[in-house]
Structure formats: C-alpha cells, structure tokens
N, C-alpha and C. Protein backbone atom coordinates (compact mmCIF):
# COMPACT_ATOMS: atom_id res chain seq x y z
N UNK A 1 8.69 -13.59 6.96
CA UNK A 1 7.57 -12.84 7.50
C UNK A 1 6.62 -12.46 6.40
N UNK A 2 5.23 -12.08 6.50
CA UNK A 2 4.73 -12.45 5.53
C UNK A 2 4.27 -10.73 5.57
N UNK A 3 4.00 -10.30 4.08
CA UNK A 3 4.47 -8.75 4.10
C UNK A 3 3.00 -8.02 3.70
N UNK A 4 1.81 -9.38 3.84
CA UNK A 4 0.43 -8.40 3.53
C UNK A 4 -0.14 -8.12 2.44
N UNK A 5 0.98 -8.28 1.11
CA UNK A 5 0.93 -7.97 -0.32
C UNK A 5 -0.64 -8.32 -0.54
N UNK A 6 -1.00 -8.35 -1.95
CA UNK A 6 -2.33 -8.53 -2.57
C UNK A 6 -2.87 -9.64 -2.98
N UNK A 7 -0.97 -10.92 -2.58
CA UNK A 7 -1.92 -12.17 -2.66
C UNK A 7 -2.01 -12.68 -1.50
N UNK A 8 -1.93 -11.30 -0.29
CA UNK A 8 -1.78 -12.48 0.97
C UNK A 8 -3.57 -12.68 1.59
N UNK A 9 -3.82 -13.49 1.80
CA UNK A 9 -5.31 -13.70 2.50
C UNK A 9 -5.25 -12.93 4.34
N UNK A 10 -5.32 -11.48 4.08
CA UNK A 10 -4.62 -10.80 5.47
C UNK A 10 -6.19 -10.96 6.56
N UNK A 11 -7.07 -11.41 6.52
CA UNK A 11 -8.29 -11.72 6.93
C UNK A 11 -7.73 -12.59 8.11
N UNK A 12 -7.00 -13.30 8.28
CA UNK A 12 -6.24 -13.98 9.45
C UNK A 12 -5.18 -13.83 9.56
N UNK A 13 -4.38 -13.89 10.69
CA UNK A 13 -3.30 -13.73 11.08
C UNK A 13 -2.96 -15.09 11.86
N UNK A 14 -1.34 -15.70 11.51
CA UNK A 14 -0.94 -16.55 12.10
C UNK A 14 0.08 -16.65 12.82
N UNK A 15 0.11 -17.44 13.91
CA UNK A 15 1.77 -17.36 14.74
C UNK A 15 2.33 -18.85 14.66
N UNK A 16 3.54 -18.92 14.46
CA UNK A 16 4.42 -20.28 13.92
C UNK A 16 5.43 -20.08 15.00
N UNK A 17 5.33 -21.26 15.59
CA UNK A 17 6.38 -21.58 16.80
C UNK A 17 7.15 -22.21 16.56
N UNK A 18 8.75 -22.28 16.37
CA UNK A 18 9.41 -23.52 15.72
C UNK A 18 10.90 -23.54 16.86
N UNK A 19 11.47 -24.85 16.60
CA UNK A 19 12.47 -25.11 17.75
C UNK A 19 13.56 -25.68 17.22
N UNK A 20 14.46 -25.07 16.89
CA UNK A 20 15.52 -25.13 16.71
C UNK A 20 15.96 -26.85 17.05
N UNK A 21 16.65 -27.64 16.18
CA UNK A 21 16.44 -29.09 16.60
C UNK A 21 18.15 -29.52 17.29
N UNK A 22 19.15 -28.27 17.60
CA UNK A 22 20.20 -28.20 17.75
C UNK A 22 20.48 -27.48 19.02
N UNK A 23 19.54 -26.22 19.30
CA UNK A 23 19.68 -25.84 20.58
C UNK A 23 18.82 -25.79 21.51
N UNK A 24 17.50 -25.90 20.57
CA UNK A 24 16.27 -26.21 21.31
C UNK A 24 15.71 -24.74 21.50
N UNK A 25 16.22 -23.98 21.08
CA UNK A 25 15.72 -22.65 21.40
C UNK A 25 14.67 -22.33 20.22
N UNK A 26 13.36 -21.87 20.94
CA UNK A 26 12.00 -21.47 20.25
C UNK A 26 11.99 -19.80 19.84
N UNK A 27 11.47 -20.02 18.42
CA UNK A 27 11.28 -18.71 17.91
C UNK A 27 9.54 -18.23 17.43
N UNK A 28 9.59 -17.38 17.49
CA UNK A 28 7.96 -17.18 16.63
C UNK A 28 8.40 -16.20 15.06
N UNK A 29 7.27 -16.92 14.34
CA UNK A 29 7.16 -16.15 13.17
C UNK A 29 5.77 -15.57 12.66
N UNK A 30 5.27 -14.73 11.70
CA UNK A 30 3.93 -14.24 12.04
C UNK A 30 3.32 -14.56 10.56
N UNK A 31 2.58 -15.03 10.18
CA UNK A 31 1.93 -14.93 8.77
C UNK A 31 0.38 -14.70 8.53
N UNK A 32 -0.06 -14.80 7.45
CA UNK A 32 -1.16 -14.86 6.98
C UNK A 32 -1.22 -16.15 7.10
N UNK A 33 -2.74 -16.64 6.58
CA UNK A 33 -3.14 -18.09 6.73
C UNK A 33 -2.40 -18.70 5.83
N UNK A 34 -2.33 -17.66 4.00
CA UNK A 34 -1.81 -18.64 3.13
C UNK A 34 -0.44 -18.80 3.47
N UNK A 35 0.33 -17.89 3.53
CA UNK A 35 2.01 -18.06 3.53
C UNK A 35 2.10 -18.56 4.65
N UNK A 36 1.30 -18.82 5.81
CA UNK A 36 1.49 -19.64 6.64
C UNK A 36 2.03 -21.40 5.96
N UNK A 37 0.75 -21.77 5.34
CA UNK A 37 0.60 -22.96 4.73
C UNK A 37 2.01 -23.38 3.74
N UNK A 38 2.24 -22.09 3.02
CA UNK A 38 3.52 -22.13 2.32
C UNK A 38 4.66 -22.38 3.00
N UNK A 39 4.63 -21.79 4.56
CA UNK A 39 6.57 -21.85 5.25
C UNK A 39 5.97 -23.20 5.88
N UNK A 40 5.12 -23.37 6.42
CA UNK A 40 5.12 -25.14 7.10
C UNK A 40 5.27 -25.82 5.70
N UNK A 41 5.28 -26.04 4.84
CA UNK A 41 5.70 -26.71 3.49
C UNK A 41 6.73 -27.05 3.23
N UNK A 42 7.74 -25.85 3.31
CA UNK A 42 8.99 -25.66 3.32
C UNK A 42 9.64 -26.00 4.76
N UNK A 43 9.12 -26.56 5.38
CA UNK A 43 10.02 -26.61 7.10
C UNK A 43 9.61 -28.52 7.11
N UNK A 44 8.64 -28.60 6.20
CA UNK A 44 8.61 -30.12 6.19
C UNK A 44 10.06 -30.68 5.38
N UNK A 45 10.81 -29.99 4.56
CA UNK A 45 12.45 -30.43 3.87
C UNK A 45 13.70 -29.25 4.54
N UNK A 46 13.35 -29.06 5.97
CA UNK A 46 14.02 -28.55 6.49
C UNK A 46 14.45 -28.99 8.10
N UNK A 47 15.76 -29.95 8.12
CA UNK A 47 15.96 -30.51 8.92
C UNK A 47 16.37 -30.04 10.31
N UNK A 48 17.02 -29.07 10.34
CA UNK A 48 17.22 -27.73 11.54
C UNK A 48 15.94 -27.67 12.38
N UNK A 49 14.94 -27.45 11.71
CA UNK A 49 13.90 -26.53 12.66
C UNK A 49 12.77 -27.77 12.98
N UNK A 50 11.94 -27.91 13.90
CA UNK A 50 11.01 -28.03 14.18
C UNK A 50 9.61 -27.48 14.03
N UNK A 51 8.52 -27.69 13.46
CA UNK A 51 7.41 -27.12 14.19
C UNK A 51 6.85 -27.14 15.27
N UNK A 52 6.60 -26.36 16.37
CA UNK A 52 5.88 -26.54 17.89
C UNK A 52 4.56 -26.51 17.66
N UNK A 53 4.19 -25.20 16.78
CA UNK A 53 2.86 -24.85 17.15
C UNK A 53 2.36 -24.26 16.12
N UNK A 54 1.02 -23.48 15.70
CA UNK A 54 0.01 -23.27 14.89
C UNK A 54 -0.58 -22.62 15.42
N UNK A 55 -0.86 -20.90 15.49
CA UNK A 55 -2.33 -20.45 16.32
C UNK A 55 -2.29 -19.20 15.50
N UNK A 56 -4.08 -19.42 15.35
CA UNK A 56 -4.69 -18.12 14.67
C UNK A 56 -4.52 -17.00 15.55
N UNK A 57 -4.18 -16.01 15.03
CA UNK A 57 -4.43 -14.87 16.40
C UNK A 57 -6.07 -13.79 15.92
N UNK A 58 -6.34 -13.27 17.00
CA UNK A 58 -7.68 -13.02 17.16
C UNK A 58 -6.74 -11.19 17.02
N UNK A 59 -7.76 -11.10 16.09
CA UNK A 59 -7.49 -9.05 16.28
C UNK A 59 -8.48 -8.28 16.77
C-alpha cells in the first residue's frame, strides 16, 4: 500500500485489481501513480497474481 511519503507523486490516486492465478479470487490495492508503476513491475516476476485492472480514481 502506498503510504503518501515525500517521494510519493500523491496528486493521483490509483486502484490495482489483481487475481489470484490459483483461486481466482480478486483483490484491490491502492497507490499513487508512481508506486503504482513500481508494484505492476514487480507483479510482472510474480507468477501467483494476475493483473485485472488499472484505474485512476477521481477525488
């Protein structure tokens, strides 16, 4: 989860949908734009999970 700190770019907010590739069960996670970019990085050498989805959220 991404915690806002002073290097986060908090100007957007993101929601990460990912699916479990074993039970199929979907979770959400919440980030900034950058640490967004950082955990889809890391889920590209991560064979478990899926990505579903990508959406900016509007505040």
């Amino acid at each position: 989860m991404c915690d806002h700190s002073t290097t986060c770019s908090s100007d957007e907010d993101c929601r990460l949908v990912l699916r479990n590739r074993l039970t199929r069960m979907e979770t959400f996670e919440y980030y900034c734009k950058a640490h967004l970019v950082a955990r889809v990085w890391d889920l590209e050498h991560d064979d478990s999970l899926d990505v579903v989805d990508a959406t900016f959220l509007e505040r």
